[in-house]
Protein backbone atom coordinates (compact mmCIF):
# COMPACT_ATOMS: atom_id res chain seq x y z
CA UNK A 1 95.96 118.98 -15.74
CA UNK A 2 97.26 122.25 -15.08
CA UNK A 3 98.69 124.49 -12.11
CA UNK A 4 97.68 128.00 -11.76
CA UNK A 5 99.97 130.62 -9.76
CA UNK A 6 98.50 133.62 -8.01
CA UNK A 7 99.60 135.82 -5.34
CA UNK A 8 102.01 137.91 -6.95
CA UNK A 9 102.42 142.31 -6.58
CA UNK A 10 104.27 145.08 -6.14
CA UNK A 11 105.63 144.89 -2.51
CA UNK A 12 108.40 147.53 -1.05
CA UNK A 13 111.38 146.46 0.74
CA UNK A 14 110.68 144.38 3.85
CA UNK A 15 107.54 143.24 2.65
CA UNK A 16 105.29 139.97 2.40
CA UNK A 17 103.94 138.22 -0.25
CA UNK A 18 101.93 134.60 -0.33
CA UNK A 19 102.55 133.38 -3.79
CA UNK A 20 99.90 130.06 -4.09
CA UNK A 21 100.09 127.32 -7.16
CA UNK A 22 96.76 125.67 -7.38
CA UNK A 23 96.80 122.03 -9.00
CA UNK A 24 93.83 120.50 -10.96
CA UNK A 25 93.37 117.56 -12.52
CA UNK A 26 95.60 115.57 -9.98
CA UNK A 27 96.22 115.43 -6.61
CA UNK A 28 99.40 117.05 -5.63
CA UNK A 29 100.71 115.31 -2.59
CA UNK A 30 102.16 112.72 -4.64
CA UNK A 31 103.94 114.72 -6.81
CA UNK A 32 107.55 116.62 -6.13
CA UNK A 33 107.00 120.36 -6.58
CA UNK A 34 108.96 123.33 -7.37
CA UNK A 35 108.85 126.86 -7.50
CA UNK A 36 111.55 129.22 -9.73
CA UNK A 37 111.72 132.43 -10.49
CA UNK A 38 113.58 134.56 -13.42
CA UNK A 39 114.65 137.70 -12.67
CA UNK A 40 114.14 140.45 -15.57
CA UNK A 41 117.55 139.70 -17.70
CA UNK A 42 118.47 136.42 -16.51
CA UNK A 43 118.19 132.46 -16.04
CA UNK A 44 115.90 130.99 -14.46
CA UNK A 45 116.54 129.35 -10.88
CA UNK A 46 115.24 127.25 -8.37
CA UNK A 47 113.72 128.48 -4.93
CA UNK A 48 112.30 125.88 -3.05
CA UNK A 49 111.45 122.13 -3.48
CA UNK A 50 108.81 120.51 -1.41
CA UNK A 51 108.61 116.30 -2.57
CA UNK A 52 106.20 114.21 -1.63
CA UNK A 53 107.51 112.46 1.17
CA UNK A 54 107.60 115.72 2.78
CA UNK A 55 110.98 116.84 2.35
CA UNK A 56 111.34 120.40 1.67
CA UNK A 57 114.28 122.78 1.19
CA UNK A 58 114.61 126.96 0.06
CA UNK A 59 117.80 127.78 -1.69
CA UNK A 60 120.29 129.60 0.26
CA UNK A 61 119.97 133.30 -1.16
CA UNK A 62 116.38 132.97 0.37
CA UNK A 63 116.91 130.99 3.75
CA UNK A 64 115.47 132.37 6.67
CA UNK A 65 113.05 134.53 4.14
CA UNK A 66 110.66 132.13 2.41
CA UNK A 67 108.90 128.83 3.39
CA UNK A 68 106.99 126.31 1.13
CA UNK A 69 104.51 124.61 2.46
CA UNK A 70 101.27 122.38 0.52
CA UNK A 71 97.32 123.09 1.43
CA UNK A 72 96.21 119.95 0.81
CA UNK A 73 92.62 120.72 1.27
CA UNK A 74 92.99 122.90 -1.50
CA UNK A 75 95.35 121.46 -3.27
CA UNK A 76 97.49 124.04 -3.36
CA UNK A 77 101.13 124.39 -3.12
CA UNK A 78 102.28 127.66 -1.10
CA UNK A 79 105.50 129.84 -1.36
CA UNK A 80 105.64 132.41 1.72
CA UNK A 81 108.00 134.99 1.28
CA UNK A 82 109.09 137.44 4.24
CA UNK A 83 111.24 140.23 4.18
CA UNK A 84 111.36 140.69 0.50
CA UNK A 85 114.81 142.49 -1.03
CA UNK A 86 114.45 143.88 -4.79
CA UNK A 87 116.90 141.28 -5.81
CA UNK A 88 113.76 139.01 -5.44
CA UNK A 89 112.09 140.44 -8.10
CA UNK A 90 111.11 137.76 -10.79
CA UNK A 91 108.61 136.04 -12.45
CA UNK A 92 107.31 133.39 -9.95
CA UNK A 93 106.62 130.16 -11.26
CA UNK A 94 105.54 126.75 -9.98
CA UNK A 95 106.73 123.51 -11.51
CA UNK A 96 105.67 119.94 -11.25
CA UNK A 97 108.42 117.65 -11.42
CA UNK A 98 106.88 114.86 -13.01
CA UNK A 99 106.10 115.65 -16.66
CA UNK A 100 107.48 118.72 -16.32
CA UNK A 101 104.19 120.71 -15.75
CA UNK A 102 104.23 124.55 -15.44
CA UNK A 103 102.26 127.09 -14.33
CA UNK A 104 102.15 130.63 -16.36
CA UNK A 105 103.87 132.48 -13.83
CA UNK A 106 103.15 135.66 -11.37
CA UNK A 107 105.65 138.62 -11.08
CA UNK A 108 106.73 139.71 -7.94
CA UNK A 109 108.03 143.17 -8.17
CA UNK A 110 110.06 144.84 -5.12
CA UNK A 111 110.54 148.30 -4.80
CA UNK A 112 110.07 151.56 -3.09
């Protein structure tokens, strides 16, 4: 059981990235997700929820910016981020609620 991030660069202001979380071991859609990121120097925080009953949310900082969405064909849960701002630079990570599972993090650098 494990979840696998990917998707992660260096991007300039105004950019797109399509950061992906990849589940084995168990099937996803019945699970509440997360991702977070931590920015170099600080906490980390919470970016978007998706649960399993389809409910989904981004935090406010990145409204408008990023979706989350779930690939259930590949089992995959999917952060799409638009119009990326160096403030959103941060290691990526994707959390399963349940248990507490991580993923080992990508870092998604923005800069010019």
């Amino acid at each position: 059981v494990q979840l696998v991030e990917s998707g992660g660069g260096l991007v300039q202001p105004g950019g797109s990235l399509r950061l992906s979380c990849a589940a084995s071991g168990y099937d996803l859609r019945f699970y509440n997700m997360r991702w977070y990121r931590q920015p170099p120097g600080k906490q980390r925080e919470l970016v978007a929820l998706l649960n399993s009953d389809g409910r989904r949310s981004v935090v406010d900082s990145v409204k408008g910016r990023f979706t989350i969405s779930r690939d259930d064909v590949k089992n995959t849960v999917v952060l799409q981020m638009y119009g990326l701002r160096p403030e959103d630079t941060a290691v990526y990570y994707c959390n399963r609620v349940t248990g507490d599972l991580w993923g080992q993090g990508t870092q998604v650098t923005v800069s010019s």
